[in-house]
Protein backbone atom coordinates (compact mmCIF):
# COMPACT_ATOMS: atom_id res chain seq x y z
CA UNK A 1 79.95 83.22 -1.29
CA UNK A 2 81.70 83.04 -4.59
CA UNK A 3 82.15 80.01 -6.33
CA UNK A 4 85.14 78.91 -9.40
CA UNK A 5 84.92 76.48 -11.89
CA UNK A 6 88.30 75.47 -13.90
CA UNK A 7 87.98 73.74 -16.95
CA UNK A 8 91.12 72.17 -18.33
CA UNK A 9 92.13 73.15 -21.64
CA UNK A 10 91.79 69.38 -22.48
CA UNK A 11 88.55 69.41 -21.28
CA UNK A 12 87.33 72.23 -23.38
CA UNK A 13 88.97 70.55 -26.59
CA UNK A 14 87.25 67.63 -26.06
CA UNK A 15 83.88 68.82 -25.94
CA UNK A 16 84.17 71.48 -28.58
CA UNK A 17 85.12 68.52 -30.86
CA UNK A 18 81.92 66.95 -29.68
CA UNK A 19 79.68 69.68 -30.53
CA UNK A 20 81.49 70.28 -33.56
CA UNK A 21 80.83 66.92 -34.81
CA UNK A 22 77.57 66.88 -34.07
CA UNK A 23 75.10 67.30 -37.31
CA UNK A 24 72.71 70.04 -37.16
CA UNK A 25 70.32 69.88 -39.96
CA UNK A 26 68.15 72.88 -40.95
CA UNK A 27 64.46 73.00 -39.86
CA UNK A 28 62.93 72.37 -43.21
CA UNK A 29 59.48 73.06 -41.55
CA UNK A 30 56.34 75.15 -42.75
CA UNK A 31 53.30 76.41 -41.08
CA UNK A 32 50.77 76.52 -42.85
CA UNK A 33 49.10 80.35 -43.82
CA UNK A 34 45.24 81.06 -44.25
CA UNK A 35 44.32 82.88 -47.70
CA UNK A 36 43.88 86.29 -48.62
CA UNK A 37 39.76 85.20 -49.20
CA UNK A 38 40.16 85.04 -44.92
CA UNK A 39 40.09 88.87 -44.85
CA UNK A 40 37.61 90.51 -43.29
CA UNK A 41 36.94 93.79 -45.61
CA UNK A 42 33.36 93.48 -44.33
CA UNK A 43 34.47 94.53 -40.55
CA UNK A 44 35.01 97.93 -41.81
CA UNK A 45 32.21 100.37 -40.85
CA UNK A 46 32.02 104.30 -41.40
CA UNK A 47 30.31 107.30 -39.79
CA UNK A 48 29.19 110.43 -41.35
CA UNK A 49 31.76 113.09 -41.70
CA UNK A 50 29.87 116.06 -41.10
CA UNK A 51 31.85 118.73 -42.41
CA UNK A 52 31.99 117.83 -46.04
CA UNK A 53 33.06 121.31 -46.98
CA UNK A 54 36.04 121.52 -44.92
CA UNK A 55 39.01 119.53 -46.07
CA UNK A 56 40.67 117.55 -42.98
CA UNK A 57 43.49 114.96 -43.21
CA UNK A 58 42.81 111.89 -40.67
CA UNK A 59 46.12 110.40 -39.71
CA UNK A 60 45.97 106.89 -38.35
CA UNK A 61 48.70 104.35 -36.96
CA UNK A 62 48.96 101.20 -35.20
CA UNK A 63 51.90 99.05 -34.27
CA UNK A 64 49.96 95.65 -33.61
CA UNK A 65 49.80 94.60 -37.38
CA UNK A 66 50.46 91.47 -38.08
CA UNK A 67 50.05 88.77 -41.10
CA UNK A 68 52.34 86.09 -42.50
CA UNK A 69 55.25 85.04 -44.81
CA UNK A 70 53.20 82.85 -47.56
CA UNK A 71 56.61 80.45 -48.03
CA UNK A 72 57.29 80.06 -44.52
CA UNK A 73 54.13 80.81 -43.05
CA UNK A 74 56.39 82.65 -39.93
CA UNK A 75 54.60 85.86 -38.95
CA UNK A 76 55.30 89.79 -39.81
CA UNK A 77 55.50 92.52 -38.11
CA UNK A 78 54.60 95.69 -39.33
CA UNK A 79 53.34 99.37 -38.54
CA UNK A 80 50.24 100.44 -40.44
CA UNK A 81 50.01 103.90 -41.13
CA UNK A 82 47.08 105.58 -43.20
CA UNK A 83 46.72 109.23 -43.73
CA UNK A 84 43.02 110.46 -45.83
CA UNK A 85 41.24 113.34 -46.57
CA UNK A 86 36.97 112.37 -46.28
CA UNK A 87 34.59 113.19 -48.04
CA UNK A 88 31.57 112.05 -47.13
CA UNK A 89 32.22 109.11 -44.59
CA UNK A 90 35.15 108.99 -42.18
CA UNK A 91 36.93 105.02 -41.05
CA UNK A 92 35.54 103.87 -37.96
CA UNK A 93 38.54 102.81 -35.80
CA UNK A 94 37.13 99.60 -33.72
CA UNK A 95 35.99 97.70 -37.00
CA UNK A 96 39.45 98.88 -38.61
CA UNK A 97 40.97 96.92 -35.87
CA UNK A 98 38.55 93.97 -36.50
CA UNK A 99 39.80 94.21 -40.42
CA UNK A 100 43.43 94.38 -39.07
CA UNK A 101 43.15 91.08 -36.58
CA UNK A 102 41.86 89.44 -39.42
CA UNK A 103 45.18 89.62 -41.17
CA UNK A 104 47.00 87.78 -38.71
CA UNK A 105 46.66 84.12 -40.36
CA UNK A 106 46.86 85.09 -43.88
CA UNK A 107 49.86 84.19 -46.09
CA UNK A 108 50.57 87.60 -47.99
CA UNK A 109 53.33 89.09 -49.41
CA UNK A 110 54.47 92.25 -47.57
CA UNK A 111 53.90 94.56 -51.15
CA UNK A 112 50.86 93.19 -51.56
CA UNK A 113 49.24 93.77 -47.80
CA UNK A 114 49.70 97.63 -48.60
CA UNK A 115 47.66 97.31 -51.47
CA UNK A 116 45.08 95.34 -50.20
CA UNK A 117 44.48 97.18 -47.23
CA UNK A 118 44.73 100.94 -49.28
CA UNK A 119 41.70 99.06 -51.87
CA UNK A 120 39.75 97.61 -48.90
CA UNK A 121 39.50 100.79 -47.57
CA UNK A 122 39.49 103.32 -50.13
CA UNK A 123 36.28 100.74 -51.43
CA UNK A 124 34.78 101.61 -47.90
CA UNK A 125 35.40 105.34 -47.29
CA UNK A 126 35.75 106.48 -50.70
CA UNK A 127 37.97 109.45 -49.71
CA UNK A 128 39.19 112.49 -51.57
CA UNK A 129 42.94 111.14 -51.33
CA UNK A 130 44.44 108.31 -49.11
CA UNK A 131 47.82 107.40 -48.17
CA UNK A 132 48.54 103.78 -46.58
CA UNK A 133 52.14 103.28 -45.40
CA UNK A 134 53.27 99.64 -44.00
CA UNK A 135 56.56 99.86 -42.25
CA UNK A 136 57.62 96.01 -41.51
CA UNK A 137 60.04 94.77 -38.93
CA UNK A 138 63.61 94.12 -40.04
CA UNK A 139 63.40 90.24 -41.09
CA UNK A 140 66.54 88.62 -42.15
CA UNK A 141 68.65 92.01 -41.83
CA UNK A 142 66.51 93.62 -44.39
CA UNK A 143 63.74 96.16 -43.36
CA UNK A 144 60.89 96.68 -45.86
CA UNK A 145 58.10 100.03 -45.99
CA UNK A 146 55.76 100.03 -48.67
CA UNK A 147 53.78 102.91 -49.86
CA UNK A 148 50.77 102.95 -51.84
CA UNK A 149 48.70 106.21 -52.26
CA UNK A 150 45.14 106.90 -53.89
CA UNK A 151 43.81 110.17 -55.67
CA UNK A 152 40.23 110.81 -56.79
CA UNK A 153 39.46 111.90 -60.17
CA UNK A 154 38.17 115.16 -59.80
């Protein structure tokens, strides 16, 4: 069974006037946004990488990273992506996660989350070279990657 509704044309001028003198005021709201002292660089853990000798490159990615805007305190979405050669030790994935989670209540700016995270972890691992890539969801129209990348002094 099908069903019609007409709305008169004075009808629909009426209430468009209505909603069009109705005042909307902006949300001039804030949430509040832990500090960069909340992350957890002590969740990362290592494992021996026992082929010192033999130069590998250790790609890893994960879409669930998440932290927020310091002014707004709205969250971010990004993809982390970090690409190292080892040397001695190798990441250990589950307390990367942990070190990831711990993120998700922290007011940082987008540029500085790649840095932190490529220092956090270069300070753990201590690799030959490391690459960490953060490729944020578009957020206002704009979409943001930063790149950061570490070489040892040989």
């Amino acid at each position: 069974m099908t069903f019609f509704v007409f709305i008169t044309r004075d009808f629909y001028i009426a209430h468009m006037e209505e909603i069009n003198n109705t005042s909307f005021r902006p949300l001039d709201r804030r949430y509040d946004a832990g500090d960069v002292n909340s992350i957890e660089a002590g969740a990362l853990e290592t494992f021996p990488y026992e082929y010192p000798g033999s130069d590998i490159s250790i790609m890893i990615e994960t879409d669930e990273f998440t932290a927020v805007c310091p002014w707004s305190g709205l969250p971010d979405f990004g993809t982390i992506h970090v690409e190292y050669v080892p040397s001695a030790v190798c990441l250990e994935l589950r307390s990367f996660k942990y070190y990831l989670l711990s993120y998700r209540s922290v007011g940082i700016y987008q540029e500085h989350a790649a840095n932190r995270i490529l220092d956090d972890l270069v300070a753990c691992v201590s690799p030959k070279s490391m690459k960490v890539t953060v490729d944020y969801r578009i957020r206002g129209g704009i979409h943001t990657v930063v790149t950061r990348e570490y070489h040892r002094d040989s």
